[in-house]
Protein backbone atom coordinates (compact mmCIF):
# COMPACT_ATOMS: atom_id res chain seq x y z
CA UNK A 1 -6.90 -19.61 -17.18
CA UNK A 2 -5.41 -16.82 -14.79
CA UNK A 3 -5.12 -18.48 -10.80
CA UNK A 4 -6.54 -16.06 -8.58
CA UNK A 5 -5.60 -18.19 -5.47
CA UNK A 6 -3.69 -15.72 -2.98
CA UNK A 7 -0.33 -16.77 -2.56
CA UNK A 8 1.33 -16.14 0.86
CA UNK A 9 0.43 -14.74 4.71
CA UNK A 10 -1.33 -10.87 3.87
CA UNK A 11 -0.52 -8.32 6.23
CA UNK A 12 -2.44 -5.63 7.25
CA UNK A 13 -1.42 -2.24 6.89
CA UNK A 14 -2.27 1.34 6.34
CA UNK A 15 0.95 2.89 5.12
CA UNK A 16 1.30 5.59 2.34
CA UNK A 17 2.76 4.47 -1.20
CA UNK A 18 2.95 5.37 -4.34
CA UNK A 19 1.70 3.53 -7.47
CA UNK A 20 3.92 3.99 -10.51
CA UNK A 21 1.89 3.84 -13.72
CA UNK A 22 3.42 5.37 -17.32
CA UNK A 23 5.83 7.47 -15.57
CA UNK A 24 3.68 9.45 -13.34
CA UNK A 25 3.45 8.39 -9.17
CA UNK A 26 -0.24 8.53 -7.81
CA UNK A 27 -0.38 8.48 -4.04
CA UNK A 28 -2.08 5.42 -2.15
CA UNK A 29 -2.43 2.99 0.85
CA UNK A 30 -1.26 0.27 1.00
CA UNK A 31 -4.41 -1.76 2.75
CA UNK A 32 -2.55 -5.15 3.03
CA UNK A 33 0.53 -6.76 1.43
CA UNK A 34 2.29 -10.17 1.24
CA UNK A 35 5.01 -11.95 -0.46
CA UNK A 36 2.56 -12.34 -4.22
CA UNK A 37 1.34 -8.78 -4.02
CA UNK A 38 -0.45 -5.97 -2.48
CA UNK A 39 -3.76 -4.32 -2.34
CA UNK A 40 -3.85 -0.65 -2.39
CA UNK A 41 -6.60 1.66 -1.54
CA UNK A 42 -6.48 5.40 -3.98
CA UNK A 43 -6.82 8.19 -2.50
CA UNK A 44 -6.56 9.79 -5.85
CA UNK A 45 -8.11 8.97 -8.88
CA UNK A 46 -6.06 6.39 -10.62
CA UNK A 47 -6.28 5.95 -14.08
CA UNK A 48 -9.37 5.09 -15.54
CA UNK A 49 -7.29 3.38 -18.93
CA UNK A 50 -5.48 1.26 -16.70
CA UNK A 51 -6.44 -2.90 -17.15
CA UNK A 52 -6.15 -6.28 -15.37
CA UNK A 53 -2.46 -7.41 -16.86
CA UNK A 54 -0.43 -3.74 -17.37
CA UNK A 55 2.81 -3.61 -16.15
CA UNK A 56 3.26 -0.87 -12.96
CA UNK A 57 5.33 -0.19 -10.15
CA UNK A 58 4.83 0.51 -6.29
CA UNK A 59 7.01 2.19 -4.41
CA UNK A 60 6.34 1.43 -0.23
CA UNK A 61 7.32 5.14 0.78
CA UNK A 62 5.32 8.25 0.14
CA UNK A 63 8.38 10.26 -1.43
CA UNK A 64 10.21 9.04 -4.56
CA UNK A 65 13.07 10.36 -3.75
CA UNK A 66 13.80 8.19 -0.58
CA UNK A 67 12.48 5.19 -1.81
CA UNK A 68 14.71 2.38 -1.92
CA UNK A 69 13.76 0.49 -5.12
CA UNK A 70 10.52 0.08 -7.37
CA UNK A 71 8.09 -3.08 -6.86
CA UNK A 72 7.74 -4.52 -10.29
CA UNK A 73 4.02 -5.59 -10.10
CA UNK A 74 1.10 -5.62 -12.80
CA UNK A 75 -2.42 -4.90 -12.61
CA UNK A 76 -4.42 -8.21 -11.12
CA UNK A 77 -7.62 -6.51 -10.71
CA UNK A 78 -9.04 -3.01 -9.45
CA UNK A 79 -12.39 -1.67 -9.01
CA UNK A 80 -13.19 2.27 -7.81
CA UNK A 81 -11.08 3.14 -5.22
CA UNK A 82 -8.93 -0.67 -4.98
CA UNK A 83 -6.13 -1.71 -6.82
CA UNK A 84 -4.95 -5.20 -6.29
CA UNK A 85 -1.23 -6.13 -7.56
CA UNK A 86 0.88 -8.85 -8.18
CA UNK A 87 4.80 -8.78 -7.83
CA UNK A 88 7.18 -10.53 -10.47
């Protein structure tokens, strides 16, 4: 059975990211983050085939090309606007 126990101190935040999903960027918030994952609020549509368990990426910078490395993560949950990740 999958342990949804939150691992880890979660931060507050409300910086812009980008979530990497089948080599497209969609722009986001990051709403909080610790050292297990991140929750991110969409301020574009994300989506809709996306499911609990796919690999993605998040990149904590709102421009790819200054970004200094890609967050491994996959899908934990997500609901309308809310995407909740964990990191590998």
């Amino acid at each position: 059975m999958y342990d949804v126990t939150r691992h880890g101190l979660r931060v507050s935040c409300s910086d812009k990211c980008l979530l990497v999903y089948d080599g497209k960027n969609y722009p986001c918030i990051l709403e909080n983050i610790s050292i297990s994952g991140a929750l991110l609020i969409c301020t574009d549509p994300f989506p809709k085939r996306m499911n609990a368990g796919e690999i993605c990426g998040l990149l904590l910078c709102s421009d790819p090309t200054v970004c200094p490395g890609e967050y491994k993560s996959k899908v934990a949950r997500h609901d309308a606007s809310k995407i909740a990740l964990q990191f590998f």
